[in-house]
Protein backbone atom coordinates (compact mmCIF):
# COMPACT_ATOMS: atom_id res chain seq x y z
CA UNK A 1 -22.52 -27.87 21.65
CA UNK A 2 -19.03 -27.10 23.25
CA UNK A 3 -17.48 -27.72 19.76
CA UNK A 4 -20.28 -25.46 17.72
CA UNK A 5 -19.45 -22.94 20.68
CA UNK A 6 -15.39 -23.36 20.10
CA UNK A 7 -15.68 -22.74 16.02
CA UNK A 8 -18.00 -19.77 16.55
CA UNK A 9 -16.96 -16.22 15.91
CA UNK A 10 -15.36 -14.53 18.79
CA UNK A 11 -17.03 -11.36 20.04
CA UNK A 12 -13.32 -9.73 20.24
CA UNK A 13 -9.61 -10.69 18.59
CA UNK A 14 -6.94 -9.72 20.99
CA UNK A 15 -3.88 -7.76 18.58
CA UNK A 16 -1.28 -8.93 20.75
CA UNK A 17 0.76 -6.56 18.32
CA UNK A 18 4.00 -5.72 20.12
CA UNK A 19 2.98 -6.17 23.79
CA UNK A 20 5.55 -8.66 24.41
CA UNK A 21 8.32 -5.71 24.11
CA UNK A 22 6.68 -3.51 26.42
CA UNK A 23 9.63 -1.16 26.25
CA UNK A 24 9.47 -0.77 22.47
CA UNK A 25 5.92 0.45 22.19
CA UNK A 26 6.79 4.01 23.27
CA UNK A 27 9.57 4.17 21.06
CA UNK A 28 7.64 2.79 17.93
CA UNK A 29 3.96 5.23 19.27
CA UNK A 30 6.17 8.15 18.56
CA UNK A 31 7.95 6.72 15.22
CA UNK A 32 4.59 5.60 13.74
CA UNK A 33 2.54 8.81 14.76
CA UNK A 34 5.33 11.15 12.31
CA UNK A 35 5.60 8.64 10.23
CA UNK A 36 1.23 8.91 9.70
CA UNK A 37 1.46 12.99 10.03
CA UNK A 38 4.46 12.64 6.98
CA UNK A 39 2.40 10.61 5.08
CA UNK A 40 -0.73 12.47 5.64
CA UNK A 41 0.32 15.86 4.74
CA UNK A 42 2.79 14.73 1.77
CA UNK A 43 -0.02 12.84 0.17
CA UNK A 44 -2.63 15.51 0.56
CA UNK A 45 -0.49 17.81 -0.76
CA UNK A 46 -0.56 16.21 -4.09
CA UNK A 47 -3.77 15.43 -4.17
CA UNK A 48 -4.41 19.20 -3.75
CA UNK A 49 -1.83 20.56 -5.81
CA UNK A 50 -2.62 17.81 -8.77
CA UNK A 51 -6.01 19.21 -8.84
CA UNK A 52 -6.00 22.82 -8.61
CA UNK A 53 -2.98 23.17 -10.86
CA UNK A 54 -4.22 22.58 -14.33
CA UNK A 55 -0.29 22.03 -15.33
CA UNK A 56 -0.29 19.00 -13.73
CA UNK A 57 -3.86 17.80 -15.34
CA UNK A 58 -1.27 14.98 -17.22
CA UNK A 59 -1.87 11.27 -17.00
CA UNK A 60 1.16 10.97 -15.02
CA UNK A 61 -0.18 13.10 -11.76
CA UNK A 62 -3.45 11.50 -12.07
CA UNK A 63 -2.11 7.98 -11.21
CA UNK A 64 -0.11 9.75 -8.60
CA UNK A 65 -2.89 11.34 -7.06
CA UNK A 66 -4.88 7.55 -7.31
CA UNK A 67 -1.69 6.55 -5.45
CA UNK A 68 -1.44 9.43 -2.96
CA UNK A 69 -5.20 8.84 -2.04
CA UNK A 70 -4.43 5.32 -1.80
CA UNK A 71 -1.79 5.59 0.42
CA UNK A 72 -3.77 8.29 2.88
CA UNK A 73 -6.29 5.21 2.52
CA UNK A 74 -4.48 2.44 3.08
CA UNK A 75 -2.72 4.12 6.54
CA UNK A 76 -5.72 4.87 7.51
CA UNK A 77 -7.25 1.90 7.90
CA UNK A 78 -4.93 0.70 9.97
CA UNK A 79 -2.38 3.19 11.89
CA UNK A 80 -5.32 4.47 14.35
CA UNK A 81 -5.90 0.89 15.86
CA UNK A 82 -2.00 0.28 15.81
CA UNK A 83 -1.20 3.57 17.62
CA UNK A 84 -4.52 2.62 20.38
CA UNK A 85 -2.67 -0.81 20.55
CA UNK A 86 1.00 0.39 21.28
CA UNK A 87 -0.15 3.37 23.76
CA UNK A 88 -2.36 1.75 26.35
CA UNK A 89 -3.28 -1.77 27.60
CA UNK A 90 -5.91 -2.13 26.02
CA UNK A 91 -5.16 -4.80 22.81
CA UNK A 92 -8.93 -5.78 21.63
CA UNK A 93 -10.70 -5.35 18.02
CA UNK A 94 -13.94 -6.24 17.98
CA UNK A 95 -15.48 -8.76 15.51
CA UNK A 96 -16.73 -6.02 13.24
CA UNK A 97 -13.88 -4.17 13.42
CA UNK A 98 -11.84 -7.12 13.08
CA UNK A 99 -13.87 -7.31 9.45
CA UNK A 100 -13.84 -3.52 8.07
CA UNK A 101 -10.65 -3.36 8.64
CA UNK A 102 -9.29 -6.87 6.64
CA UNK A 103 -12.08 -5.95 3.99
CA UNK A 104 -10.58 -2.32 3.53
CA UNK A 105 -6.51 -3.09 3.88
CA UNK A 106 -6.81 -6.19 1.77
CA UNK A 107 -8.71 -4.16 -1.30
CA UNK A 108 -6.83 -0.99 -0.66
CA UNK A 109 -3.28 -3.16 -0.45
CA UNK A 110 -3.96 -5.09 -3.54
CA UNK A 111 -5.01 -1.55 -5.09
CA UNK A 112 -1.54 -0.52 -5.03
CA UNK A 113 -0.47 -2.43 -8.38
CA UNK A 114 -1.55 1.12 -9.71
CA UNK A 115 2.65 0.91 -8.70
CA UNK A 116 3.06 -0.92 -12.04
CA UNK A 117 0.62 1.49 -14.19
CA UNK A 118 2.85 4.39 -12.73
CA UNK A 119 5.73 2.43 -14.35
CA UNK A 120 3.72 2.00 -17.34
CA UNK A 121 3.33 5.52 -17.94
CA UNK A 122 6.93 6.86 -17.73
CA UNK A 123 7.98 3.71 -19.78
CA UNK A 124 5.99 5.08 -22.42
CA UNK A 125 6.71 8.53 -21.69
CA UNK A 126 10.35 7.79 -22.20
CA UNK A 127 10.25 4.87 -24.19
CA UNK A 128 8.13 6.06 -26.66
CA UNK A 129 7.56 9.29 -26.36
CA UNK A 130 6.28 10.36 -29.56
CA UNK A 131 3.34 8.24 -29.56
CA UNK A 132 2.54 9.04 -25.46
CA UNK A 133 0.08 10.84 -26.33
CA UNK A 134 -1.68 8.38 -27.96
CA UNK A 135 -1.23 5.87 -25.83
CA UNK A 136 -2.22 7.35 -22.76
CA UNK A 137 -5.52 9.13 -24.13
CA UNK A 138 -7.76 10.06 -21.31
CA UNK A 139 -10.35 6.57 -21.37
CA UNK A 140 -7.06 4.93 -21.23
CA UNK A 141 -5.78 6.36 -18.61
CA UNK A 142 -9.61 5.88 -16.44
CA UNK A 143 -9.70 2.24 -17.58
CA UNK A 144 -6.61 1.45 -16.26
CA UNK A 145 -7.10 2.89 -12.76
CA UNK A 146 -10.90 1.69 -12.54
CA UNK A 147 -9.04 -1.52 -13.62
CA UNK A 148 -6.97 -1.21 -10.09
CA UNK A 149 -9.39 -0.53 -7.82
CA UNK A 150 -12.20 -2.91 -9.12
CA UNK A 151 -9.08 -5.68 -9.01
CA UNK A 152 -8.73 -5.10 -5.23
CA UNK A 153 -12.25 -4.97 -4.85
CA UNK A 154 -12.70 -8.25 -6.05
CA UNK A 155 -9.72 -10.06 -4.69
CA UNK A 156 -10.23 -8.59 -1.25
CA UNK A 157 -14.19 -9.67 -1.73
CA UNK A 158 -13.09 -13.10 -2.36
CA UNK A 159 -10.41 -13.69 -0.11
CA UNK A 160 -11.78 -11.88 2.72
CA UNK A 161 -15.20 -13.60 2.71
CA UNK A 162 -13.06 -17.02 2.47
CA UNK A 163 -11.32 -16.75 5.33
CA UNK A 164 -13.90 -14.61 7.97
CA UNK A 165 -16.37 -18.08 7.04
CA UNK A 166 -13.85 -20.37 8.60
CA UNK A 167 -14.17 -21.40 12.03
CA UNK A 168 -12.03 -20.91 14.45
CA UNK A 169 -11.13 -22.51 17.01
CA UNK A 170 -11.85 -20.79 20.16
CA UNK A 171 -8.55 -18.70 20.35
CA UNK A 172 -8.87 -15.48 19.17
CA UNK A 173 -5.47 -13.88 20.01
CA UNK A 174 -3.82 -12.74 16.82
CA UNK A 175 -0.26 -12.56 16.90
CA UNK A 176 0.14 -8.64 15.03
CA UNK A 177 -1.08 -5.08 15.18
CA UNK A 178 -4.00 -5.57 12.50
CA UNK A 179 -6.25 -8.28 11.11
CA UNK A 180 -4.70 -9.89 8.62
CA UNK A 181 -5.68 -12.72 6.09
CA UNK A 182 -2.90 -15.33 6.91
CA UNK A 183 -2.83 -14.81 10.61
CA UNK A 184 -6.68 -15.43 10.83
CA UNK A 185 -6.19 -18.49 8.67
CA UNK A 186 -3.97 -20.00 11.89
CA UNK A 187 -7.11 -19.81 13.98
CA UNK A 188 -9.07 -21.91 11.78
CA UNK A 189 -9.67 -25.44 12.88
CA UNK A 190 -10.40 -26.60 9.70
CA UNK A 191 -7.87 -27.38 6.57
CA UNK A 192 -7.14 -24.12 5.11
CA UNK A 193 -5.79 -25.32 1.75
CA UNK A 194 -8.82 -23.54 -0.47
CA UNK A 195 -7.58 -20.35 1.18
CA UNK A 196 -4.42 -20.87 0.83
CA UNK A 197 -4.72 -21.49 -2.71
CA UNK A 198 -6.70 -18.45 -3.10
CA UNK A 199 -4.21 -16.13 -1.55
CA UNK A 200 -1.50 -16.83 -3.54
CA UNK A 201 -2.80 -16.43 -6.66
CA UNK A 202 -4.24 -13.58 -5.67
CA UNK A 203 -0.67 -12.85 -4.64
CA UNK A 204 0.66 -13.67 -7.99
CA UNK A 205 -1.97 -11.26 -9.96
CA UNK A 206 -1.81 -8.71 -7.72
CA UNK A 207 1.77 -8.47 -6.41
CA UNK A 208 4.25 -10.82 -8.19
CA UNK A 209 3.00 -9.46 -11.82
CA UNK A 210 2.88 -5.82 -11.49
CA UNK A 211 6.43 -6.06 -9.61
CA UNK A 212 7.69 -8.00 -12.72
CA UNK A 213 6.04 -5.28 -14.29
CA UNK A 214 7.92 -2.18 -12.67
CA UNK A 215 10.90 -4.14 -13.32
CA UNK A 216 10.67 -4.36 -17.20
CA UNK A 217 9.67 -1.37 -17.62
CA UNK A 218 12.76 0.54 -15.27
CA UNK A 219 14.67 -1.80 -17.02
CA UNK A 220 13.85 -0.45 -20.64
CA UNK A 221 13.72 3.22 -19.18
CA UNK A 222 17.39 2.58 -17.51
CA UNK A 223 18.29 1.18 -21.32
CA UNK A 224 17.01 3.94 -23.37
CA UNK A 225 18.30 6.96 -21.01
CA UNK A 226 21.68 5.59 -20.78
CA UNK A 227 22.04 5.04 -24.51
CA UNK A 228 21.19 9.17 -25.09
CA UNK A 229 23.96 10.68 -22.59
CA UNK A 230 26.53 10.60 -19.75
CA UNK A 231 23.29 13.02 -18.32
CA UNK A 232 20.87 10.58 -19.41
CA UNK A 233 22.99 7.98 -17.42
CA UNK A 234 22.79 9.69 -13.88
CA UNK A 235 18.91 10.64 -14.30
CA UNK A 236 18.35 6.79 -14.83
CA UNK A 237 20.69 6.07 -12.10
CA UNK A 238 18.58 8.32 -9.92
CA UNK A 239 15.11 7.74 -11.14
CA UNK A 240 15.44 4.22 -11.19
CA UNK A 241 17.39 3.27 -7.66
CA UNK A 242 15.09 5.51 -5.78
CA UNK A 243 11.58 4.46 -7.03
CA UNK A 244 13.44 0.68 -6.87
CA UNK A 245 14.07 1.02 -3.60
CA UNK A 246 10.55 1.79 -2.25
CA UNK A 247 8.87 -0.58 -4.81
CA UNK A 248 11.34 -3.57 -3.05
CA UNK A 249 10.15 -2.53 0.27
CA UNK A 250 6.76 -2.65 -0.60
CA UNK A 251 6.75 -5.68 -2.62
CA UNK A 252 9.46 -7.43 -0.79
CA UNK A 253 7.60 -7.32 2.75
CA UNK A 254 4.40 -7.93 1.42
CA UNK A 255 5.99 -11.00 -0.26
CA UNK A 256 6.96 -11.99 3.10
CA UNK A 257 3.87 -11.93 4.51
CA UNK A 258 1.90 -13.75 1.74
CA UNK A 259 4.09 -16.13 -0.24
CA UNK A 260 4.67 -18.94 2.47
CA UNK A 261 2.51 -21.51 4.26
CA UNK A 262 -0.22 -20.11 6.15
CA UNK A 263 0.88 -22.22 9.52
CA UNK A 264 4.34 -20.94 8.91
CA UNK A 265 6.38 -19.83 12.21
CA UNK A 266 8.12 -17.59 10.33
CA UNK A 267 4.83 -14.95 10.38
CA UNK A 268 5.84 -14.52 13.66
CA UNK A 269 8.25 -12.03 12.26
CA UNK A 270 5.51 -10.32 10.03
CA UNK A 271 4.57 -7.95 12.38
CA UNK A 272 7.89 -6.78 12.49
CA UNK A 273 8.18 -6.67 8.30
CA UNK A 274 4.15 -5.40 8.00
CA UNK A 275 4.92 -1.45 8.90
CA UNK A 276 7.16 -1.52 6.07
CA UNK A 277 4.28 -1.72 3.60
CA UNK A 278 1.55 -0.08 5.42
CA UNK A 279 3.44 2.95 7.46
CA UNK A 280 7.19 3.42 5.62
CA UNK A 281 6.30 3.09 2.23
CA UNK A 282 3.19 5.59 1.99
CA UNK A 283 5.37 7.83 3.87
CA UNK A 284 8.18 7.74 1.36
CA UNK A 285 6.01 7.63 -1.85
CA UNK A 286 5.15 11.07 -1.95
CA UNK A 287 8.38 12.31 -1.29
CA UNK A 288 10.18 9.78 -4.00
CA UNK A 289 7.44 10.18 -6.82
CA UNK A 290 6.43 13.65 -6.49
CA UNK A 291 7.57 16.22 -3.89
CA UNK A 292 11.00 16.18 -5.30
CA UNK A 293 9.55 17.22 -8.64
CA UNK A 294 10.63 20.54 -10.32
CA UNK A 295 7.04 20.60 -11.68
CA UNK A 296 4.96 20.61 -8.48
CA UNK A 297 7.31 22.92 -6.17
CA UNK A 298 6.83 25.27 -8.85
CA UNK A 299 2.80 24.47 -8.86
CA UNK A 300 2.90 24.13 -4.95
CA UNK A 301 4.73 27.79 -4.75
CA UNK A 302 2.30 29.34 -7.08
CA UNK A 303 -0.59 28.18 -5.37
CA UNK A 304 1.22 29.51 -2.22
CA UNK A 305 1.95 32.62 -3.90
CA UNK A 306 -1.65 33.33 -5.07
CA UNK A 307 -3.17 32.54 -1.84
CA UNK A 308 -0.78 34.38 0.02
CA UNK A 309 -1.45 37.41 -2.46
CA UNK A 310 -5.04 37.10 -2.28
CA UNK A 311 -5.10 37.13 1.78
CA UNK A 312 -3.19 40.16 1.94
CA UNK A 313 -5.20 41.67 -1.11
């Protein structure tokens, strides 16, 4: 009985999160709370712009917007309980909570190889851009993000189910800010390899292919637009080095966290990498794929404009 009692589910998982550096939760309570507001309002921006500016009905701001929802998503899912667990004492997720929340950040963070269809569509935009339109023909354009979401459905189905129907072994203090597949898996007190195996080739289709992905196709955009001109030379230069940067982050911590032994020690250190990809990188996606763009501050000031107009009208 004690050992039926000792795999059982706990009623509770204790995020010990960052509670071991008292003194940094303040500091990081304030940096993740702007950092959410940021990524909050940027997203939502496009989202609202994308749709009520018919300019920017184009295949390119409809992945965006399937990114910026994403991201507004993905954050939150997770920042409320993180910003609970860094202001107060208490540190507890219950069961159920424990559940939504690895369910819904698992198919929401696997979602986010809509990355490499963004990539897609400005190689071909580029690339080839007498037969973009063509290419990217509206059922395209659908398939490919249904494609993306029904991916991370699945995976996260899978993967998720796999490792909440391992039992644990009476400790249920989980060494992060959030429920997370591999630090669950170091509960278990049976052999873990099926899960293992599971996670990383779900890694591999869902984060090591549409980064290889991103990378061809920069690589062929970088090629092409330094062939044309000097001008050609700094856009690529630009373009490419600033969406690089925040696809490495993304990919490059989440590689971290999923592309080494489950028992590994060195997912102590995950909780320090994990805000990188679910706080950071939201944040900076709207302002590195869209905000900066000529096309919605002119759409963003027009709608401005007319509801300004229309107010004092």
């Amino acid at each position: 009985m004690r050992g039926i009692a000792n795999a059982s589910s706990p009623e509770v998982f204790v995020l010990l999160g960052f509670s071991a550096r008292p003194s940094l939760e303040p500091v990081l309570f304030m940096l993740v709370s702007v950092f959410y507001v940021v990524s909050i309002v940027g997203n939502s921006i496009i989202i609202l712009v994308s749709c009520m500016d018919v300019r920017l009905h184009t295949p390119m701001y409809f992945f965006l917007t399937n990114l910026s929802f994403l991201d507004t998503s993905l954050t939150t899912s997770i920042v409320p309980q993180l910003l609970v667990n860094l202001w107060g004492p208490q540190k507890t997720i219950s069961y159920g909570g424990c559940v939504v929340q690895l369910y819904i950040s698992h198919w929401l963070g696997a979602t986010v190889s809509v990355l490499a269809v963004v990539s897609y569509d400005r190689y071909a935009a580029i690339c080839r851009p007498l037969h973009y339109s063509v290419i990217m023909h509206p059922q395209f354009c659908m398939g490919l993000a249904f494609a993306s979401w029904l991916g991370g459905l699945i995976t996260s189905m899978v993967g998720s189910t796999l490792t909440m129907l391992l039992p644990l072994c009476g400790n249920n203090q989980i060494d992060h800010f959030l429920c997370e597949m591999p630090l669950i898996m170091q509960l278990a007190c049976v052999d873990t390899s099926l899960n293992e195996i599971e996670m990383y080739l779900a890694s591999f289709i869902f984060v090591v292919l549409p980064l290889s992905l991103i990378l061809i196709s920069y690589g062929h955009i970088t090629a092409v637009l330094k062939i044309r001109s000097a001008e050609g030379r700094r856009k690529a230069i630009k373009t490419c080095s600033s969406h690089g940067a925040v696809v490495s982050l993304f990919y490059g911590s989440i590689i971290f966290m999923y592309l080494q032994p489950a028992k590994s020690n060195s997912r102590e250190q995950g909780k320090f990498i994990a805000p990188f990809y679910t706080v950071v990188t939201p944040m900076l996606n709207p302002l590195i794929y869209t905000l900066r763009n000529k096309d919605v501050k002119r759409a963003l000031s027009s709608i401005l404009l007319e509801n300004c107009y229309g107010f004092a009208g």
